[in-house]
C-alpha atoms as a PDB file:
ATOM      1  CA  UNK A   1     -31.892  15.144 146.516  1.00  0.00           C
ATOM      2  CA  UNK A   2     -34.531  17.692 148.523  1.00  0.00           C
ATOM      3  CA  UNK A   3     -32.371  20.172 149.622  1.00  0.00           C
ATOM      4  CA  UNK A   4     -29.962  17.202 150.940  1.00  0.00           C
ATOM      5  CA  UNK A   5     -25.732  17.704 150.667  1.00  0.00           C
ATOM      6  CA  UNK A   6     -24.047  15.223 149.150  1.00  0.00           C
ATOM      7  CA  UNK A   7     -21.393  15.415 151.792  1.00  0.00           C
ATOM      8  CA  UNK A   8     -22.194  12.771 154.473  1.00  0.00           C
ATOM      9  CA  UNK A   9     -20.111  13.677 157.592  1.00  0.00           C
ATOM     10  CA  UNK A  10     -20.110  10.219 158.357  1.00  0.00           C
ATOM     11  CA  UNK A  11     -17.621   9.708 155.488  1.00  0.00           C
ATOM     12  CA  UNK A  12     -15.076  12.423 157.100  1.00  0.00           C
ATOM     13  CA  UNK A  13     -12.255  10.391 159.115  1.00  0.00           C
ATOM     14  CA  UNK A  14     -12.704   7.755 156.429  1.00  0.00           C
ATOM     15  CA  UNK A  15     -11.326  11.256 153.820  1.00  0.00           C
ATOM     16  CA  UNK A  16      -8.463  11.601 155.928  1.00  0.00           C
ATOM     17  CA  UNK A  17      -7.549   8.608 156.948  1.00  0.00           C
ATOM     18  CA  UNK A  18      -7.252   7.925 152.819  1.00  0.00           C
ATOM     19  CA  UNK A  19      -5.623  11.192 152.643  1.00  0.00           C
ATOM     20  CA  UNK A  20      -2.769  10.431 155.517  1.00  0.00           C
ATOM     21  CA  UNK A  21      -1.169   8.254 152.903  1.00  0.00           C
ATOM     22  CA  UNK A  22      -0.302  11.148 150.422  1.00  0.00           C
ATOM     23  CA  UNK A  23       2.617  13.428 149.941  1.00  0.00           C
ATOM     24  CA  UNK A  24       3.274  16.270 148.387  1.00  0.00           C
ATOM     25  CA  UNK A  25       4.794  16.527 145.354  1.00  0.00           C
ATOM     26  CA  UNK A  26       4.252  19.968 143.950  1.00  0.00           C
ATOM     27  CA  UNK A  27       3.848  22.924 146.512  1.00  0.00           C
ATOM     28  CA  UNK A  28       3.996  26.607 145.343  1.00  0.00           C
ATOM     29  CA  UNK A  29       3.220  29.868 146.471  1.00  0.00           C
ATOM     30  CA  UNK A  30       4.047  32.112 143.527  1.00  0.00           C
ATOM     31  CA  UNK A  31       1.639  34.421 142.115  1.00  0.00           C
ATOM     32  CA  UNK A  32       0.619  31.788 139.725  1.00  0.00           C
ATOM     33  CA  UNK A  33       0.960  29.170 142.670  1.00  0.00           C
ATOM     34  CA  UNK A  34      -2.578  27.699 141.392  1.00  0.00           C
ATOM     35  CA  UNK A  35      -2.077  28.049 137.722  1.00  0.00           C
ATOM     36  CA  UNK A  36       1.047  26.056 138.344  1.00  0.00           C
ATOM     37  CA  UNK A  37      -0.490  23.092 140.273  1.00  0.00           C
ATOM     38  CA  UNK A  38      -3.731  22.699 137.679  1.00  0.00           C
ATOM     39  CA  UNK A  39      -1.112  21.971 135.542  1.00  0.00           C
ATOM     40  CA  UNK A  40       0.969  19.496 137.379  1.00  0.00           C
ATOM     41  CA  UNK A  41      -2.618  17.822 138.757  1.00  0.00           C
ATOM     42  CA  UNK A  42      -3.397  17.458 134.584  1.00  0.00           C
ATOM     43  CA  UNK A  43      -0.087  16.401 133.561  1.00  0.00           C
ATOM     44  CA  UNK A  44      -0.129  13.602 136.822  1.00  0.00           C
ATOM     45  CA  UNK A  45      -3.923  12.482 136.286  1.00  0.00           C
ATOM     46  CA  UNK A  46      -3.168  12.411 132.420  1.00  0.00           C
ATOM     47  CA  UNK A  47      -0.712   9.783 133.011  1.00  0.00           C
ATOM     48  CA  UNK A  48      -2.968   7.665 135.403  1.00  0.00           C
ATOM     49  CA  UNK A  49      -1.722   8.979 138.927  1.00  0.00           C
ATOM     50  CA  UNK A  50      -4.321   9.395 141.703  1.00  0.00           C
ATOM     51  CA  UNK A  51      -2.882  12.996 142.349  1.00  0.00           C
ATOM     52  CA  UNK A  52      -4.955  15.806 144.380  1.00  0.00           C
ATOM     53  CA  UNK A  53      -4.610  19.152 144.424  1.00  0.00           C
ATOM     54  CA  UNK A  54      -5.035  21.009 147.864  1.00  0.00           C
ATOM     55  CA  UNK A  55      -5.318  24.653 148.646  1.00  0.00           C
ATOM     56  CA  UNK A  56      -4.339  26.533 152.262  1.00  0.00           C
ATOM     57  CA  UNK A  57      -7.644  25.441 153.180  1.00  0.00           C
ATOM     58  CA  UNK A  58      -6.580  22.024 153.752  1.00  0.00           C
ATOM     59  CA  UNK A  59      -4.937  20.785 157.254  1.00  0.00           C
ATOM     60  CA  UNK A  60      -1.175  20.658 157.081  1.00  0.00           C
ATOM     61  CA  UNK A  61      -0.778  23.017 154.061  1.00  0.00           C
ATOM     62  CA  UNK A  62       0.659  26.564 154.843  1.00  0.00           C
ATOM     63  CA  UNK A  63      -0.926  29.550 154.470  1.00  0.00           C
ATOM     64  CA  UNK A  64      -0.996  30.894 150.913  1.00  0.00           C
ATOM     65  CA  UNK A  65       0.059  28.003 149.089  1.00  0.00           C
ATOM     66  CA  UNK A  66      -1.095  25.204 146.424  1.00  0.00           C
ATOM     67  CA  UNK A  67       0.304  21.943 146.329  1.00  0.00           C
ATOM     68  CA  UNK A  68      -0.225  18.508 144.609  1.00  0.00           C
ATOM     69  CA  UNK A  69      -0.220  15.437 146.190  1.00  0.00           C
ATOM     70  CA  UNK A  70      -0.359  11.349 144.949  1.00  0.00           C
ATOM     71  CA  UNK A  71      -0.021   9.091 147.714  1.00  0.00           C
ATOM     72  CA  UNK A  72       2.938   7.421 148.968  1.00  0.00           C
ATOM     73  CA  UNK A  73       3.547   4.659 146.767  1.00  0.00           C
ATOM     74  CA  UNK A  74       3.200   6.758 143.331  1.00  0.00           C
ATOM     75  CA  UNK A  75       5.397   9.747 144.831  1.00  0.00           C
ATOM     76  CA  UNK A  76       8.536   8.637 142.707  1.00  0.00           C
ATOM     77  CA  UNK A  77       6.703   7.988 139.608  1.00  0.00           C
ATOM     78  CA  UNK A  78       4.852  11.426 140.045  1.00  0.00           C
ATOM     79  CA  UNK A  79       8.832  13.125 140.901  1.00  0.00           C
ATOM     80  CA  UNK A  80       9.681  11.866 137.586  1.00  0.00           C
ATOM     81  CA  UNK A  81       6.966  12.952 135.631  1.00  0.00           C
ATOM     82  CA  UNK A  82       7.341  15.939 137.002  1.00  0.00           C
ATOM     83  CA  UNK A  83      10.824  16.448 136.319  1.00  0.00           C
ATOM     84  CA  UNK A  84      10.382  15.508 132.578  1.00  0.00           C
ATOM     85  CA  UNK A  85       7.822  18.209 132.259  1.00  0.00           C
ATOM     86  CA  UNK A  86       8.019  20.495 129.390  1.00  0.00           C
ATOM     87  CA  UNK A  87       9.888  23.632 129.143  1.00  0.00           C
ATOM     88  CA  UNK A  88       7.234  25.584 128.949  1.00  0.00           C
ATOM     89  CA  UNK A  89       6.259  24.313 132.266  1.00  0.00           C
ATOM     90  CA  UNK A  90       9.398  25.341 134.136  1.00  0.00           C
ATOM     91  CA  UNK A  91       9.809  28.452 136.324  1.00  0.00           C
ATOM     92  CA  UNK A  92      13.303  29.179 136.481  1.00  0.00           C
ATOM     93  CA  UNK A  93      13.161  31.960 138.561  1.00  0.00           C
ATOM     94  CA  UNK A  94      14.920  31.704 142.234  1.00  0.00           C
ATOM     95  CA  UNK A  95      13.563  35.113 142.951  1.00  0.00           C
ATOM     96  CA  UNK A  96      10.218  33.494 144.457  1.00  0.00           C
ATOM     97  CA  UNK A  97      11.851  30.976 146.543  1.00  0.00           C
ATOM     98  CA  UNK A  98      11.341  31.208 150.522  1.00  0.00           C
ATOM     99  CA  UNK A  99      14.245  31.546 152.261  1.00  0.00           C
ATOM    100  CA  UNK A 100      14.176  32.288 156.135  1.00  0.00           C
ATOM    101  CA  UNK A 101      14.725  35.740 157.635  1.00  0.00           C
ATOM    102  CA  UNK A 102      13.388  34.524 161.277  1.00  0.00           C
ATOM    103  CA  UNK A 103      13.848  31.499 163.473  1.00  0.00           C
ATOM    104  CA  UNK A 104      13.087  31.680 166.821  1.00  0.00           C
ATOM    105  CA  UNK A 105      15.216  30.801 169.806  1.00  0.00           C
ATOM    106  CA  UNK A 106      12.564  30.431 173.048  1.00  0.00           C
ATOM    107  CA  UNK A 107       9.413  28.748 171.806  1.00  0.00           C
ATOM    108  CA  UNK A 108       6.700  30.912 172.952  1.00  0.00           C
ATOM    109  CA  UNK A 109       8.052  34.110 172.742  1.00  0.00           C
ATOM    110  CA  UNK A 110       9.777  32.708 169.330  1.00  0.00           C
ATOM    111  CA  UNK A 111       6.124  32.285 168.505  1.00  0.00           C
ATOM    112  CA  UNK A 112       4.884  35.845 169.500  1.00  0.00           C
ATOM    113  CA  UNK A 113       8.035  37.192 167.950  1.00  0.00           C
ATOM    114  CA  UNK A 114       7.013  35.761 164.418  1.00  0.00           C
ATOM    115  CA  UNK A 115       3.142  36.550 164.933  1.00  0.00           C
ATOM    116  CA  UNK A 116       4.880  40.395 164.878  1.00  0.00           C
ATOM    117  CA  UNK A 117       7.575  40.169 162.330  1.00  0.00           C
ATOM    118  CA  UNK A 118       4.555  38.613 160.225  1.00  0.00           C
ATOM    119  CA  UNK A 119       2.482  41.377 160.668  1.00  0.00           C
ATOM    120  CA  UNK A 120       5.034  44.116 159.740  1.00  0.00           C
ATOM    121  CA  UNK A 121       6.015  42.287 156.745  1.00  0.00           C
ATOM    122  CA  UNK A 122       2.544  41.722 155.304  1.00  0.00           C
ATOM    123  CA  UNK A 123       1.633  45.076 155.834  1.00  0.00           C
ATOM    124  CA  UNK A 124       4.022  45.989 153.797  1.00  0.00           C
ATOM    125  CA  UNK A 125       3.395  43.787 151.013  1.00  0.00           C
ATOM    126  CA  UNK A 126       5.783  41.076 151.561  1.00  0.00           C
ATOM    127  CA  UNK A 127       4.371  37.461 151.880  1.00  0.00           C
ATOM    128  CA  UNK A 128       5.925  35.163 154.316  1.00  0.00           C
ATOM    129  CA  UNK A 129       5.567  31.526 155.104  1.00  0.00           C
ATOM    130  CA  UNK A 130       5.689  30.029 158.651  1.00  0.00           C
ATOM    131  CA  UNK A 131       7.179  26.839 159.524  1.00  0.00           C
ATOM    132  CA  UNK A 132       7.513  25.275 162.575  1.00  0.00           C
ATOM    133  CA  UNK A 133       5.306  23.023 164.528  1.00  0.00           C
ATOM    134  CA  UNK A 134       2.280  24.881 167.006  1.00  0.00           C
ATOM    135  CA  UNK A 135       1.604  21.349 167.958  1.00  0.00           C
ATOM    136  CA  UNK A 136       4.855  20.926 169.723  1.00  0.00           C
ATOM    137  CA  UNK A 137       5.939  24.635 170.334  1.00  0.00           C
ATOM    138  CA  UNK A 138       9.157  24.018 172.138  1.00  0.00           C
ATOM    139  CA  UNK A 139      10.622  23.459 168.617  1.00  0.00           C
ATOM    140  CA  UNK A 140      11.713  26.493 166.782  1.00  0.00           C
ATOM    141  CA  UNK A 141       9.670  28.396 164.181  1.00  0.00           C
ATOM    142  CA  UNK A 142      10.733  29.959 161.491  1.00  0.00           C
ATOM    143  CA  UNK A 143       9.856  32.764 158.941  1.00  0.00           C
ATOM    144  CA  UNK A 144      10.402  32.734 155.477  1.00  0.00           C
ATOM    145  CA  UNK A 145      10.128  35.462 152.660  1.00  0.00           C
ATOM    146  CA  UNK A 146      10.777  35.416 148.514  1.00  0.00           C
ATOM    147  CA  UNK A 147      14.307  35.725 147.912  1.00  0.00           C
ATOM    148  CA  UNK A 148      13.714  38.711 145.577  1.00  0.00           C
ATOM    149  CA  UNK A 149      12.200  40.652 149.031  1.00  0.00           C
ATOM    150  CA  UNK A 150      14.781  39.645 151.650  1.00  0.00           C
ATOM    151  CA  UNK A 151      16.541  43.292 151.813  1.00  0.00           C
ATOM    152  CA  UNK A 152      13.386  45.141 152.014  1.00  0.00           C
ATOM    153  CA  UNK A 153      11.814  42.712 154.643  1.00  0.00           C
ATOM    154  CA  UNK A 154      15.609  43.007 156.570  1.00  0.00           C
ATOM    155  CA  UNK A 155      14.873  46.633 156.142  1.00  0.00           C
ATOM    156  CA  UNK A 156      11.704  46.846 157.261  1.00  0.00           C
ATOM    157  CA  UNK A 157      12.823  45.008 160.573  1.00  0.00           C
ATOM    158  CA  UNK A 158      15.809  46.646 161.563  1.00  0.00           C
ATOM    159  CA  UNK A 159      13.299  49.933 160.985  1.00  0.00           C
ATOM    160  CA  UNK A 160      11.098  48.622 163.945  1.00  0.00           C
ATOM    161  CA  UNK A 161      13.659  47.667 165.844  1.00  0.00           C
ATOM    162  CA  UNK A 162      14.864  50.764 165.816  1.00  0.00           C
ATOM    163  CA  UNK A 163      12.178  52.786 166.488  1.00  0.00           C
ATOM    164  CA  UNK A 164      10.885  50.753 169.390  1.00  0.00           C
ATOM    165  CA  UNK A 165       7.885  50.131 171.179  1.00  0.00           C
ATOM    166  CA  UNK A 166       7.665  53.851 171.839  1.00  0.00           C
ATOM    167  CA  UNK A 167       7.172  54.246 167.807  1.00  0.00           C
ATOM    168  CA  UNK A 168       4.314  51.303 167.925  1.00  0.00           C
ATOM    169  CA  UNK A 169       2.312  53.078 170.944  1.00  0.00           C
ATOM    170  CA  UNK A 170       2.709  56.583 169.165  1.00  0.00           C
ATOM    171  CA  UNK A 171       1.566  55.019 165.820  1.00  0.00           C
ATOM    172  CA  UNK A 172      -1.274  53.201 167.809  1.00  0.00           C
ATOM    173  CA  UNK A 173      -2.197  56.376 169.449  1.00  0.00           C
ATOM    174  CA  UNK A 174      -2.098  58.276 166.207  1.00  0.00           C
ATOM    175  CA  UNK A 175      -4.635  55.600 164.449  1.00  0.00           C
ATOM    176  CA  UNK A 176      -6.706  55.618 167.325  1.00  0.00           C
ATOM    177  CA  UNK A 177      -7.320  59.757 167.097  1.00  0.00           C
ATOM    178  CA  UNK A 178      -7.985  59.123 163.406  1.00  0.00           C
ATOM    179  CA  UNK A 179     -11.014  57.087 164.420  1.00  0.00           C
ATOM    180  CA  UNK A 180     -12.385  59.481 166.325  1.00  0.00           C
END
């Protein structure tokens, strides 16, 4: 191919447009979030369906999760499958599901609100998920976090809030003499 890709840029809008028609019908963001989907892409292309499997990477997916997706038309054959999967297959755990610990009320400082709440809780280890639309921002946004982490994230926040801005210029002060 001398040094040629085999990507032709060309073919781009004709990708998504194809893509446009697909939904998803796996999405995870557990630890084994991409484990998880290889297997539900196998056990969907194993029984014929044109499924893909998409990473954050890809438009519309949020951050830090994996997700499977067949387009429209085979999305109820895909549910199916999917529900009849084996056992072995099944997380039963409710302690990784999402559930929301932020929505905001006034879009753009709901927006800067969560862009802070975000930071504290991934700083301290807890991974959250951000839904909301930045395309139209006058609709609310919310954070999520793993069920199993909702006291210590609720923690963590009612610990900044209490301390103040005062605490986050003294802590910014005291990282900035460190440097030095």
């Amino acid at each position: 191919m001398s040094g040629r890709s085999r990507f032709d840029p060309r073919c781009y809008p004709r990708i998504m447009a194809a893509q446009s028609d697909h939904v998803a019908v796996y999405r995870s963001m557990d630890p084994s979030a991409e484990e998880d989907s290889r297997a539900i892409l196998g056990l969907l292309t194993s029984a014929g369906l044109p499924a893909v499997l998409l990473d954050d990477k890809a438009p519309g997916v949020p951050e830090g999760v994996w997700e499977v997706q067949v387009p429209a038309a085979y999305s109820e054959r895909a549910d199916q499958i999917i529900a009849a999967r084996p056992a072995s297959m099944l997380d039963i755990s409710d302690d990784l599901d999402m559930v929301p610990i932020y929505e905001s009320g006034t879009p753009i400082v709901g927006a800067l609100e969560v862009m802070g709440i975000k930071a504290i809780l991934e700083a301290n280890g807890i991974p959250t998920v951000s839904t909301g639309d930045s395309v139209q921002p006058e609709l609310p946004i919310s954070l999520r976090v793993p069920r199993d982490q909702v006291e210590e994230a609720r923690r963590l926040l009612a610990e900044a809030q209490s301390t103040g801005p005062a605490a986050a210029d003294a802590a910014e002060a005291e990282s900035e003499r460190g440097r030095q």
